[in-house]
C-alpha atoms as a PDB file:
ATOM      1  CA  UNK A   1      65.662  75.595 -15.647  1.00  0.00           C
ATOM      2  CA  UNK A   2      67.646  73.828 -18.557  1.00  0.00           C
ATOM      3  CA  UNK A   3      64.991  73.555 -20.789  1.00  0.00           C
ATOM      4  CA  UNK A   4      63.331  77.654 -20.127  1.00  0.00           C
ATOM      5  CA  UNK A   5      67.100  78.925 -20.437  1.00  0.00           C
ATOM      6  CA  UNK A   6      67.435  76.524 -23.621  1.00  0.00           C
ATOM      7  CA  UNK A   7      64.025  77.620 -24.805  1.00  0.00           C
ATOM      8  CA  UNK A   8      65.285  81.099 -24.742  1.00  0.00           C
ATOM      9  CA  UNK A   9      68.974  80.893 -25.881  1.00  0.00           C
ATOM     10  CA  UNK A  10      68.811  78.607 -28.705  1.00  0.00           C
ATOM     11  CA  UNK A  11      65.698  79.067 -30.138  1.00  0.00           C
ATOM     12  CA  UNK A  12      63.502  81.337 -31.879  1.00  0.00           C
ATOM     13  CA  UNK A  13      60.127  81.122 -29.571  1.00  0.00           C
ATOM     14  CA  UNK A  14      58.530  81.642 -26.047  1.00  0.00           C
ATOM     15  CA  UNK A  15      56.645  79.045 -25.551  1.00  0.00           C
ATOM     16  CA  UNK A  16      56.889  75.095 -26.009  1.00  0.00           C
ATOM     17  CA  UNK A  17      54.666  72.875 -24.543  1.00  0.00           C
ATOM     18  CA  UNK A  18      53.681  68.707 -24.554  1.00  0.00           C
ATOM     19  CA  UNK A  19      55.406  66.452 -26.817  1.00  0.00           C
ATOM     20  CA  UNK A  20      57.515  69.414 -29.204  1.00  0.00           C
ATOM     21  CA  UNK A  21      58.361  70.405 -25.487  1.00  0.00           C
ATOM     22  CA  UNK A  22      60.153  66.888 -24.908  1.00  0.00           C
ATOM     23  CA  UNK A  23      61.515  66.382 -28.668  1.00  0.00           C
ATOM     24  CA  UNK A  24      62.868  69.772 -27.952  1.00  0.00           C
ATOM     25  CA  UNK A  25      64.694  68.939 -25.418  1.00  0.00           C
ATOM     26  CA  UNK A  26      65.899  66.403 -26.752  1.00  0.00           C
ATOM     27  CA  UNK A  27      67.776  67.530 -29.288  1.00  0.00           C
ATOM     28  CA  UNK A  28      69.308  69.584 -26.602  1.00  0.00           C
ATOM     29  CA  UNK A  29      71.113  66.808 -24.416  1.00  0.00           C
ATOM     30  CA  UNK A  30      68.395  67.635 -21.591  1.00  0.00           C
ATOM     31  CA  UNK A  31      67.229  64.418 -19.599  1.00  0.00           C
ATOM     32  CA  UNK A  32      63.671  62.969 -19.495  1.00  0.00           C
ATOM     33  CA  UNK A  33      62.594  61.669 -17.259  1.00  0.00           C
ATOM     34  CA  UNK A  34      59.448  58.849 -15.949  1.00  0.00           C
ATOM     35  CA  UNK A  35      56.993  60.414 -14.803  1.00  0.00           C
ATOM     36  CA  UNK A  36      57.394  58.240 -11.924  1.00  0.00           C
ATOM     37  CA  UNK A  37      60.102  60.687 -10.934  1.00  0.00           C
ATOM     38  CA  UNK A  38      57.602  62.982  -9.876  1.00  0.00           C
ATOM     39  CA  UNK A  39      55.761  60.968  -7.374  1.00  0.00           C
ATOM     40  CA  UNK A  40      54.911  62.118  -3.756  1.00  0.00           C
ATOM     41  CA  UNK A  41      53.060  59.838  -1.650  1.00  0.00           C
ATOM     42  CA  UNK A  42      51.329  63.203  -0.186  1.00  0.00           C
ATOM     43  CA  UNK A  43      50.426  64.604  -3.006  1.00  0.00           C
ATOM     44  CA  UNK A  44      48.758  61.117  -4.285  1.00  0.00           C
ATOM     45  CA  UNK A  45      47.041  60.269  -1.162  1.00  0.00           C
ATOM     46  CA  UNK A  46      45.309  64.463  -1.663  1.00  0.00           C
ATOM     47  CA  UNK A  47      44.472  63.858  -5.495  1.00  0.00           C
ATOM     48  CA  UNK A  48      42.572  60.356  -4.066  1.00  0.00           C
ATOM     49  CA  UNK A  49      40.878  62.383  -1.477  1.00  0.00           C
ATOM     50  CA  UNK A  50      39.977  65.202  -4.171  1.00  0.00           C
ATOM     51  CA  UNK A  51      38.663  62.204  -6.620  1.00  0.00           C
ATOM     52  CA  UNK A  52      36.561  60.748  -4.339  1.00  0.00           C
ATOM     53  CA  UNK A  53      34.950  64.486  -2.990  1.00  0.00           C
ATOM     54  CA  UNK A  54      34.502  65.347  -6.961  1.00  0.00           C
ATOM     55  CA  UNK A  55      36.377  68.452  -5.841  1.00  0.00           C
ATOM     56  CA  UNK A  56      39.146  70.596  -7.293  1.00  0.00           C
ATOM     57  CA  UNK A  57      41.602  72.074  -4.842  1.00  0.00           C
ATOM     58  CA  UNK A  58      43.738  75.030  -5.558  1.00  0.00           C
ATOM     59  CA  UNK A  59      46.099  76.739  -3.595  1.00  0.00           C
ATOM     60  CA  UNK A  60      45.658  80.160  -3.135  1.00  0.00           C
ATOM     61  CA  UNK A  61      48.194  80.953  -0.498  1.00  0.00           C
ATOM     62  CA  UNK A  62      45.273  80.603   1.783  1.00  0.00           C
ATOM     63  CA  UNK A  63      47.318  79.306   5.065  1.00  0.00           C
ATOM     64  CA  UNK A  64      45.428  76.049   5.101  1.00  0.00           C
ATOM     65  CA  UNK A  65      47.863  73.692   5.677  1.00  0.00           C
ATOM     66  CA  UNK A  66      45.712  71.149   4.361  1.00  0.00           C
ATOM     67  CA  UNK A  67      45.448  72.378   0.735  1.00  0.00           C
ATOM     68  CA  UNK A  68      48.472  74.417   0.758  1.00  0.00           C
ATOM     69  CA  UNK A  69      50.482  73.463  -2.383  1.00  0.00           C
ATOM     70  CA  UNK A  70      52.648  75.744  -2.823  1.00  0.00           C
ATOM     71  CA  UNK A  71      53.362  78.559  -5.712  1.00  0.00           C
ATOM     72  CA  UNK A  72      56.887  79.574  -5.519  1.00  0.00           C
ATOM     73  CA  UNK A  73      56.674  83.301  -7.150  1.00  0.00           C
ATOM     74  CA  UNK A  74      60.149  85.683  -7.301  1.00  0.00           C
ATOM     75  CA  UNK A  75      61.226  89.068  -8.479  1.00  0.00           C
ATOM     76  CA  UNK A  76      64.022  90.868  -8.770  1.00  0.00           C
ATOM     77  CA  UNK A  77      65.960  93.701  -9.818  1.00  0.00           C
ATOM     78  CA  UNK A  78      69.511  94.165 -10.741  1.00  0.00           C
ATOM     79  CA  UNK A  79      72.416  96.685 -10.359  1.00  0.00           C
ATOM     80  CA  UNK A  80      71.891  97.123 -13.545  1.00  0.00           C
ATOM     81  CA  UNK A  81      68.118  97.628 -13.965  1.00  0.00           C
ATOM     82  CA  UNK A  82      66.868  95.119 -15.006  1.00  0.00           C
ATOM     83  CA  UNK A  83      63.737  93.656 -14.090  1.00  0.00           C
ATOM     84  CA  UNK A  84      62.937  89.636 -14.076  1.00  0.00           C
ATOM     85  CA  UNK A  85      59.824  87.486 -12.737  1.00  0.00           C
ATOM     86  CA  UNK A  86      59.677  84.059 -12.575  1.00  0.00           C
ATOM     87  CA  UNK A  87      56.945  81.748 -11.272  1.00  0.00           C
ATOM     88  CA  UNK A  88      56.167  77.982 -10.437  1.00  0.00           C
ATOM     89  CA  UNK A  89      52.784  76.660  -9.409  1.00  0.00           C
ATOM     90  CA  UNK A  90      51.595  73.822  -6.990  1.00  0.00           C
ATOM     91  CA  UNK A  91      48.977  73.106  -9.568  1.00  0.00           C
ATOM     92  CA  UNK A  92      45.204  72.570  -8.893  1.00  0.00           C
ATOM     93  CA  UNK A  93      44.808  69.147  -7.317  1.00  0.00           C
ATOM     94  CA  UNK A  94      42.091  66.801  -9.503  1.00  0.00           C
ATOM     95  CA  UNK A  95      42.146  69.453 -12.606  1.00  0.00           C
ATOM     96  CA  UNK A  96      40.881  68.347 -15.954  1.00  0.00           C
ATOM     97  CA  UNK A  97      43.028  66.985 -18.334  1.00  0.00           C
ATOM     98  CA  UNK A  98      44.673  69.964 -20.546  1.00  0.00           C
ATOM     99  CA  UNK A  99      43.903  72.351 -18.093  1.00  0.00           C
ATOM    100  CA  UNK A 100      46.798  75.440 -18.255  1.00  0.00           C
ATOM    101  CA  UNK A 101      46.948  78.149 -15.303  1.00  0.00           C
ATOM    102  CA  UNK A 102      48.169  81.669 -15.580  1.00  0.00           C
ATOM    103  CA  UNK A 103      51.616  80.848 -14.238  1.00  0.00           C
ATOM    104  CA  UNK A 104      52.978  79.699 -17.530  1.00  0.00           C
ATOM    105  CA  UNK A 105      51.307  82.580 -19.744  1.00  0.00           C
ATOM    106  CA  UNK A 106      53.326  85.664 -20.114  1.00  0.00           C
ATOM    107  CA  UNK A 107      51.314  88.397 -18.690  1.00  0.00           C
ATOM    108  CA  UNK A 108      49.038  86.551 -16.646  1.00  0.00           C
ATOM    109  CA  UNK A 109      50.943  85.011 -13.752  1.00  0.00           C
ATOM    110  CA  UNK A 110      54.247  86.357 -14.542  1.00  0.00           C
ATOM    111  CA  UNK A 111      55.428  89.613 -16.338  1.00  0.00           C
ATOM    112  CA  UNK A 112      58.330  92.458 -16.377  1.00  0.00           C
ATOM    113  CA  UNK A 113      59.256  95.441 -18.157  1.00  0.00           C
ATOM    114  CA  UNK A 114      62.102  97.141 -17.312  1.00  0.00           C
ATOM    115  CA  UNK A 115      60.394 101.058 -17.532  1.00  0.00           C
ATOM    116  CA  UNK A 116      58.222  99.823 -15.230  1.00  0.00           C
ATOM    117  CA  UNK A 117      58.478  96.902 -12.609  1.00  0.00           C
ATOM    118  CA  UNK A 118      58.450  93.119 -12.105  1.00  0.00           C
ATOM    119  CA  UNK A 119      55.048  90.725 -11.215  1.00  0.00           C
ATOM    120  CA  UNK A 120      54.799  87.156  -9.881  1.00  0.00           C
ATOM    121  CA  UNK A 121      51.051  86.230  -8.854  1.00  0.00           C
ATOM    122  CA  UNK A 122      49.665  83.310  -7.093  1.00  0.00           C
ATOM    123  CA  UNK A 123      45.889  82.531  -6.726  1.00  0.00           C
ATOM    124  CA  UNK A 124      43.070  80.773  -8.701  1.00  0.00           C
ATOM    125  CA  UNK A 125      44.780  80.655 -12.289  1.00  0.00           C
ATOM    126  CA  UNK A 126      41.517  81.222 -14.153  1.00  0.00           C
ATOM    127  CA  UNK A 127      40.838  84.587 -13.042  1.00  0.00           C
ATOM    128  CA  UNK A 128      44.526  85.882 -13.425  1.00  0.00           C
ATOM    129  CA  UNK A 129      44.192  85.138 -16.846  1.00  0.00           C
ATOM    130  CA  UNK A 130      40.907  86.480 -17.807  1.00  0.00           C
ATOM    131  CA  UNK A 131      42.645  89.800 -15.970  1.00  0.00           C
ATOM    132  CA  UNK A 132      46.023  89.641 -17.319  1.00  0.00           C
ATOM    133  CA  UNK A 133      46.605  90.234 -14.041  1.00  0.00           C
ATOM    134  CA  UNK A 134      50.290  90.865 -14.260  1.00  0.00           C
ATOM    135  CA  UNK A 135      50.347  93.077 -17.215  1.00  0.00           C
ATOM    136  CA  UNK A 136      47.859  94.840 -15.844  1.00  0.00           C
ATOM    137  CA  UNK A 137      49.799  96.206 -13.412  1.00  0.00           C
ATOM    138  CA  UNK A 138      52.428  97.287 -15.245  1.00  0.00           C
ATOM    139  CA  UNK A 139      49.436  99.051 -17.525  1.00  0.00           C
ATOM    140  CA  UNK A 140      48.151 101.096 -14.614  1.00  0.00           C
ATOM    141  CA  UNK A 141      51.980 102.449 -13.731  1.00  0.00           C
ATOM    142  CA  UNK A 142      52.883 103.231 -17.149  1.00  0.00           C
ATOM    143  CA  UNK A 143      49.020 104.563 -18.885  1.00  0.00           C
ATOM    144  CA  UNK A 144      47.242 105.649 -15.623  1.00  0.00           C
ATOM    145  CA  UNK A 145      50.409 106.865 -13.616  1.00  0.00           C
ATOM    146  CA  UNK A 146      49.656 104.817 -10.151  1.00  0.00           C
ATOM    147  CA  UNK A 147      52.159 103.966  -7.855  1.00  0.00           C
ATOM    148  CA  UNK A 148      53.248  99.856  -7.558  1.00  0.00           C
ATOM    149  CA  UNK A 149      51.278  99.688  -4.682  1.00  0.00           C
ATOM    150  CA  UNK A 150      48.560 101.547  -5.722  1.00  0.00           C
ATOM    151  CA  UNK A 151      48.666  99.815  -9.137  1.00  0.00           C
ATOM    152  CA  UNK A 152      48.859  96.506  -7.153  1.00  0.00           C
ATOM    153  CA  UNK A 153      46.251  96.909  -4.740  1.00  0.00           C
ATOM    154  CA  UNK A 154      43.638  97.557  -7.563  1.00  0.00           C
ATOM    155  CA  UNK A 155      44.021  94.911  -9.150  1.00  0.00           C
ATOM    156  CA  UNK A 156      44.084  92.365  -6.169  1.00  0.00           C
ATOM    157  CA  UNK A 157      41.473  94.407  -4.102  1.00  0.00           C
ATOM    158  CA  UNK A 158      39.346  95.526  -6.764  1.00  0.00           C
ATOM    159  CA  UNK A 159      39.192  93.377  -9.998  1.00  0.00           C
ATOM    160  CA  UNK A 160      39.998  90.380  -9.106  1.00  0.00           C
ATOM    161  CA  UNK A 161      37.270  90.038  -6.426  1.00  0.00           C
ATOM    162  CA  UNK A 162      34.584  91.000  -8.768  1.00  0.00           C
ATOM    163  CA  UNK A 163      35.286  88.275 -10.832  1.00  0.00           C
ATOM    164  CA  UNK A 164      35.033  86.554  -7.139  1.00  0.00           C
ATOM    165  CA  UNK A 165      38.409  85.337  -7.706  1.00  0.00           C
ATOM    166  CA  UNK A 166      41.520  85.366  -5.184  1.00  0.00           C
ATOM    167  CA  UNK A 167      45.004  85.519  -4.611  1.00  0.00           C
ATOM    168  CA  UNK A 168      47.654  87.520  -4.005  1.00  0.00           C
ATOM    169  CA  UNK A 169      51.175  88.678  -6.003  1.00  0.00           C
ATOM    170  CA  UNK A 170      54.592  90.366  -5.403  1.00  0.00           C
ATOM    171  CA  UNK A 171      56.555  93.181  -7.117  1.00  0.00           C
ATOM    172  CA  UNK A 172      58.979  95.157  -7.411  1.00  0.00           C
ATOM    173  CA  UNK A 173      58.906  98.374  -9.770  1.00  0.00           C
ATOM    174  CA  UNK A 174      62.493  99.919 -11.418  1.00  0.00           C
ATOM    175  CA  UNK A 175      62.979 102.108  -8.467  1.00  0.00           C
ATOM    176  CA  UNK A 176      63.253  99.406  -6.020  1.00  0.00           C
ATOM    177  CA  UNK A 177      59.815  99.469  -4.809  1.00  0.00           C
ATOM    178  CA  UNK A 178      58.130  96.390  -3.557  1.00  0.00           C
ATOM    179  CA  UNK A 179      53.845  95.676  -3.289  1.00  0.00           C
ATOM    180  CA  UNK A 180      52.745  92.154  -2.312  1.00  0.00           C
ATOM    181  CA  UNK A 181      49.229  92.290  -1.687  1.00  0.00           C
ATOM    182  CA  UNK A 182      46.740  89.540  -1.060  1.00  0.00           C
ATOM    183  CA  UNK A 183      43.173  89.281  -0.491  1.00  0.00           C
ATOM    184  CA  UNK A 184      43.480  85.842   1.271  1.00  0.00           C
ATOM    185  CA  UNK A 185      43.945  85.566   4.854  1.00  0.00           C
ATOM    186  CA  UNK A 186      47.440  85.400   4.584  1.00  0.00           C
ATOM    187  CA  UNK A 187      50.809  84.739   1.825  1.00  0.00           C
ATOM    188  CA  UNK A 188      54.266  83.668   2.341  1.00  0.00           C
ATOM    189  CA  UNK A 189      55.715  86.195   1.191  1.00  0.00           C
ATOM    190  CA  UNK A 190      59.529  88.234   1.718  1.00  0.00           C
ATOM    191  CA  UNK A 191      61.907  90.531   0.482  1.00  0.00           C
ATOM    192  CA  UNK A 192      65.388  91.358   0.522  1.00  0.00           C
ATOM    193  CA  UNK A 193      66.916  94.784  -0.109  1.00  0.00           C
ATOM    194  CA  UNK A 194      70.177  95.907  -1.671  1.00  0.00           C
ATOM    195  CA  UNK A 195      71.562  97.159   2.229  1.00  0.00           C
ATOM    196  CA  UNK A 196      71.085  93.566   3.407  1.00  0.00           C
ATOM    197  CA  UNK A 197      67.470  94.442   4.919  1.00  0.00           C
ATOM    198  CA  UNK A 198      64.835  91.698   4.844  1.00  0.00           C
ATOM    199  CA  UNK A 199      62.012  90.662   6.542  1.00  0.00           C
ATOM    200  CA  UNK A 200      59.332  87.154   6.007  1.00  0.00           C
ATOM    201  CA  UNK A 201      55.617  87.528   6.268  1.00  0.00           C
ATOM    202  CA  UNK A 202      52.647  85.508   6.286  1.00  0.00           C
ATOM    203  CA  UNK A 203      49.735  87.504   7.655  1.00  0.00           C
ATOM    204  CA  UNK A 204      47.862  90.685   7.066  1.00  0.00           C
ATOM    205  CA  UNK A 205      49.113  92.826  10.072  1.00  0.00           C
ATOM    206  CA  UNK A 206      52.403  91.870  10.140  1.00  0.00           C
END
């Protein structure tokens, strides 16, 4: 969080990434640390596994334990109005080198406007990004008039399974309203609501 909040306060871009990344935060007093420091026994012993089956593994909030890795995904919206997003991936097990998901890219995994609402996805990166999946959204409330859920549901439900891709997201829109759709068999998903109401979900029917 040091780095994104240094990123944005004391800089003039969006985006850093690799080695300017680390430089960068250098020059702001922000740790580094080995990449040792990052090590799970777990999630070694699954890479191995995914090596040896030539097979890449992504999570797409499926409910199998087995390959469930785990984007985080939040949004929110103040007393104030204003609307914020913020996402953080599992990763795809055994990726190639290089290899970026949609989390990261404004507008793909992660996007909010204020006149219109808030979106955190989770899925198959590739095909949120060739959607602009979380732009998109905001696209359909603002140019085609739709509802969150309506403008939610089309793109899970509709585009992104023609480009046989799959996933889910959550949102919230500037009136409070909240879609989290999935075409998976089920998402962790929850909400909280400004008169203390909240609920947790993983399934369809629930």
């Amino acid at each position: 969080r040091r780095v994104r909040g240094a990123v944005m306060e004391r800089s003039e871009h969006v985006m850093l990434i690799g080695k300017g990344a680390e430089e960068f935060a250098k020059t702001q007093g922000i740790e580094i640390v080995d990449p040792s420091y990052f090590y799970t026994e777990d999630r070694w012993l699954a890479m191995k596994k995914a090596q040896e089956s030539s097979n890449v593994k992504m999570d797409p909030n499926s409910g199998d334990k087995e390959n469930k890795y785990g984007t985080v995904g939040a949004v929110a919206l103040d007393v104030h109005g204003n609307l914020a997003a913020a996402t953080s991936t599992g990763g795809m097990t055994n990726k190639k080198f290089g290899r970026v998901g949609d989390s990261s890219i404004i507008g793909a995994g992660t996007y909010a406007d204020n006149d219109s609402c808030a979106v955190s996805c989770t899925g198959t990166g590739e095909y949120f990004i060739r959607l602009a999946a979380a732009k998109s959204v905001t696209d359909l409330m603002v140019y085609k008039n739709l509802s969150i859920k309506e403008a939610s549901d089309e793109i899970i439900f509709k585009n992104l399974p023609k480009l046989k891709g799959d996933g889910g997201l959550i949102a919230v829109d500037k009136n409070g309203n909240i879609a989290m759709p999935f075409n998976t068999s089920a998402m962790y998903r929850g909400y909280i609501k400004s008169d203390g109401s909240r609920k947790v979900m993983i399934f369809k029917d629930e």
